[in-house]
C-alpha atoms as a PDB file:
ATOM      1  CA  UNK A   1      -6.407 -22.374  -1.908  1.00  0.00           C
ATOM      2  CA  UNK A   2      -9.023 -20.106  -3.635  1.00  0.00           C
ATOM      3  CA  UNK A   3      -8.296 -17.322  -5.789  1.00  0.00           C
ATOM      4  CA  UNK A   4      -9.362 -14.846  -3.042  1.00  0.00           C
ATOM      5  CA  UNK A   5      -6.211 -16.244  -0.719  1.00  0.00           C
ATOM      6  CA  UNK A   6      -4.105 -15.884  -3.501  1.00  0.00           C
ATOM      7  CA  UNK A   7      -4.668 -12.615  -3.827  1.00  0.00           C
ATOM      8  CA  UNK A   8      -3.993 -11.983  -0.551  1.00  0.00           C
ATOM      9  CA  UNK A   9      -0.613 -13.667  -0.281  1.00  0.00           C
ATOM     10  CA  UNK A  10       0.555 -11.836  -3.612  1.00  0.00           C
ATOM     11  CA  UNK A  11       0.053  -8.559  -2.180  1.00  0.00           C
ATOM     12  CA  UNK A  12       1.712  -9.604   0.696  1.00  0.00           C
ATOM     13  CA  UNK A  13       5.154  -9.724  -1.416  1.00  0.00           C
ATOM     14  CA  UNK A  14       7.635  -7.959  -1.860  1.00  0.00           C
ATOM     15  CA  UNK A  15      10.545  -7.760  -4.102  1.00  0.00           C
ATOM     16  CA  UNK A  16      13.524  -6.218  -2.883  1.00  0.00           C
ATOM     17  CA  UNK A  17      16.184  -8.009  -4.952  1.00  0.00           C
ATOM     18  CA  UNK A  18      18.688  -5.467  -6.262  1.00  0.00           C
ATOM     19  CA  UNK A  19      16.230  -2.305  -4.346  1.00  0.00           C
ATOM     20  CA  UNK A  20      17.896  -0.760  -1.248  1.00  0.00           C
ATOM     21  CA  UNK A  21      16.100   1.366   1.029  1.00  0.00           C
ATOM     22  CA  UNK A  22      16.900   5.073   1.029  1.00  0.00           C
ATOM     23  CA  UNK A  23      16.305   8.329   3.287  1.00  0.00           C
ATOM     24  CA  UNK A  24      15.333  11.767   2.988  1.00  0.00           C
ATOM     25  CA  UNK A  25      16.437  14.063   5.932  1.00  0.00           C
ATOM     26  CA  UNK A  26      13.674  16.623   6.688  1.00  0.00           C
ATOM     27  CA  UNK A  27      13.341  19.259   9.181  1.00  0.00           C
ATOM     28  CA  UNK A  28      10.379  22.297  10.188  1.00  0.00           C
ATOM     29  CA  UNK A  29      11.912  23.349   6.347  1.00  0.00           C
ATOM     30  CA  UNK A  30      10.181  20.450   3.786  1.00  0.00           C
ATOM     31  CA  UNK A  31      12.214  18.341   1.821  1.00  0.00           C
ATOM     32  CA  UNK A  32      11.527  16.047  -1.411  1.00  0.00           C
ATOM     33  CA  UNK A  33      13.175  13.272  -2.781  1.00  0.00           C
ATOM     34  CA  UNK A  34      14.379  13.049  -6.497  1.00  0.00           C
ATOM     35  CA  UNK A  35      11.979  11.712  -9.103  1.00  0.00           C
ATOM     36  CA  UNK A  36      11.450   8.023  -8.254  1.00  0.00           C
ATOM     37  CA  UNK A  37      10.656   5.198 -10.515  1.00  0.00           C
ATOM     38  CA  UNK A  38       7.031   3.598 -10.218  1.00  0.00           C
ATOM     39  CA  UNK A  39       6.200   0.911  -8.576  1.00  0.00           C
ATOM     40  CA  UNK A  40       5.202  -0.144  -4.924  1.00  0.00           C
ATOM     41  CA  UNK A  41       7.162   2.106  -1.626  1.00  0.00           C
ATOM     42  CA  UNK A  42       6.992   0.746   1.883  1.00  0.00           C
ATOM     43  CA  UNK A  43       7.707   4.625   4.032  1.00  0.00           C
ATOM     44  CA  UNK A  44       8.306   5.626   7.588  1.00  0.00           C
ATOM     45  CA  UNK A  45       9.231   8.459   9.556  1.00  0.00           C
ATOM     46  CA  UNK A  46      11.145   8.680  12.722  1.00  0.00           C
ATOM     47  CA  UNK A  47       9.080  11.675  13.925  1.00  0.00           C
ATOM     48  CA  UNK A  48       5.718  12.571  13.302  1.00  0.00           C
ATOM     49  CA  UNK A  49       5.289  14.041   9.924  1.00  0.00           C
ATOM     50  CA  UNK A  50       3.331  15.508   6.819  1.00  0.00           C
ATOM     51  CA  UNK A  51       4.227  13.583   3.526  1.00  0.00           C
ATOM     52  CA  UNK A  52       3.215  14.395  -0.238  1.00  0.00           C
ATOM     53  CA  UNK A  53       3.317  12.487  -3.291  1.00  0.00           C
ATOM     54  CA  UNK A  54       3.592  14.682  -6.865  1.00  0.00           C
ATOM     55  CA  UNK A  55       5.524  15.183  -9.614  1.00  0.00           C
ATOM     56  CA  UNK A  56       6.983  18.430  -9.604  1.00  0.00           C
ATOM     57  CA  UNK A  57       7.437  20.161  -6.227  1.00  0.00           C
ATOM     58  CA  UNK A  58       6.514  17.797  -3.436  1.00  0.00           C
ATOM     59  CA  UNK A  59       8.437  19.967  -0.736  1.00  0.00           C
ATOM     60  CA  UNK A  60       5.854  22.268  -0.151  1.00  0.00           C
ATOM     61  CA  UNK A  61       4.213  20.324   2.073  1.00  0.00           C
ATOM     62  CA  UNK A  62       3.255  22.092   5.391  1.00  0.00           C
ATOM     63  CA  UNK A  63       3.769  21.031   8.841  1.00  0.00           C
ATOM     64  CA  UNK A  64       0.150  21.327   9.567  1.00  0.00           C
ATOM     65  CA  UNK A  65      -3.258  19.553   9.034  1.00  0.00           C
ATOM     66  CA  UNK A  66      -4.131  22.518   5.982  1.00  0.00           C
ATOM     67  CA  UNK A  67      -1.230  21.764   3.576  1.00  0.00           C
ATOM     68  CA  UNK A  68      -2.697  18.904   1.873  1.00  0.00           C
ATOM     69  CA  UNK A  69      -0.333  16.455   3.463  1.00  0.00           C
ATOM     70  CA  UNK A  70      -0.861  12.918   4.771  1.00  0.00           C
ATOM     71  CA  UNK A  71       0.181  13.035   8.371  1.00  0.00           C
ATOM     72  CA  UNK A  72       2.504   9.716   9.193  1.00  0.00           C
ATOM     73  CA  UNK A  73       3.120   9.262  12.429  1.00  0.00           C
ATOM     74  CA  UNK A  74       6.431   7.999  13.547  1.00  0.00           C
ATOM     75  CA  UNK A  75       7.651   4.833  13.386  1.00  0.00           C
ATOM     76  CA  UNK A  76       4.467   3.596  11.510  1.00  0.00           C
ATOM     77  CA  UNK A  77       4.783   2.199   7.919  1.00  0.00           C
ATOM     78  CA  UNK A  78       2.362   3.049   4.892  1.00  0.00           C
ATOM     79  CA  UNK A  79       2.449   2.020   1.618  1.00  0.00           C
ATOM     80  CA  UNK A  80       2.328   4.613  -1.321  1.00  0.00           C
ATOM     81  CA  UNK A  81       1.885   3.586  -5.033  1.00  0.00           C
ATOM     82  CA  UNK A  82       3.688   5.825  -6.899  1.00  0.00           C
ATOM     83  CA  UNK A  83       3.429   6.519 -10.712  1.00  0.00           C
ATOM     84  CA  UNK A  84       6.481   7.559 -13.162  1.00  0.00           C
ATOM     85  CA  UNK A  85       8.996  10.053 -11.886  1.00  0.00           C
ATOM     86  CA  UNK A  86       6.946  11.125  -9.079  1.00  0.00           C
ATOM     87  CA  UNK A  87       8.664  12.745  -5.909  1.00  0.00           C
ATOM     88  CA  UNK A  88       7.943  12.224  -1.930  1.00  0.00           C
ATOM     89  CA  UNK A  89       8.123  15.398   0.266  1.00  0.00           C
ATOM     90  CA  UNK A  90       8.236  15.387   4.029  1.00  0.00           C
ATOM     91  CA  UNK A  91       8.175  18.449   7.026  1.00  0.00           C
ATOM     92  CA  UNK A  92       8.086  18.163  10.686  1.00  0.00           C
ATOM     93  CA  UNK A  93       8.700  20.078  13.770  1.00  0.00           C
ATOM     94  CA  UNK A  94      11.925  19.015  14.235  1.00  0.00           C
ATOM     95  CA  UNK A  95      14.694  17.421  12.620  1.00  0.00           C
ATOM     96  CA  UNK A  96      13.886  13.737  11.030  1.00  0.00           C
ATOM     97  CA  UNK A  97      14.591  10.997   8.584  1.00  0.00           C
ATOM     98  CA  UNK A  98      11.568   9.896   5.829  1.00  0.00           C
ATOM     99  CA  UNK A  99      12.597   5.889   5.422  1.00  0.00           C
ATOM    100  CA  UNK A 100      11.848   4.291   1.884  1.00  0.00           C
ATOM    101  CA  UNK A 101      12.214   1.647  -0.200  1.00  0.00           C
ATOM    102  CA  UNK A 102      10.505   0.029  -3.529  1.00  0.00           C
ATOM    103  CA  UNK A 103       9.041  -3.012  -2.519  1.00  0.00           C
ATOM    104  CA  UNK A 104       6.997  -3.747  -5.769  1.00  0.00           C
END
């Protein structure tokens, strides 16, 4: 196997030993989560959303395409990379649960 493979199956791993996932509830009011530890987050949404990644306020993310959010569409998985103590912030149009978990 060449080194480029390999470096395609390692970041194809994840590590979820002793990590469970966890939820923020959101709603057309924005919502963050507490300061996280760094490392690797798999995140979905079961509604269409805006989410935002920073480390003081990330709940004032707007519902819209203007408030500096990454829309995430529902029941789609990214992958953030987040640094030390750094917060996720979500806002929809209705009512909604922000999935997460530290895979990395």
């Amino acid at each position: 196997m060449g080194d480029d493979a390999a470096k395609q199956i390692s970041s194809s791993v994840i590590n979820i030993e002793g990590r469970t996932q966890d939820v923020l509830s959101f709603s057309g009011t924005a919502a963050d989560t507490d300061a996280l530890a760094a490392g690797v987050y798999d995140v979905y949404s079961t509604i269409d959303c805006h989410i935002k990644v920073d480390a003081d306020d990330a709940s004032d993310v707007t519902a819209d395409d203007s408030g500096g959010g990454y829309k995430l569409f529902a029941n789609n998985m990214v992958t953030l990379l987040l640094g030390k103590s750094l917060k996720i912030g979500a806002i929809g149009a209705a009512a909604g649960k922000l999935y997460y978990h530290r895979v990395a």
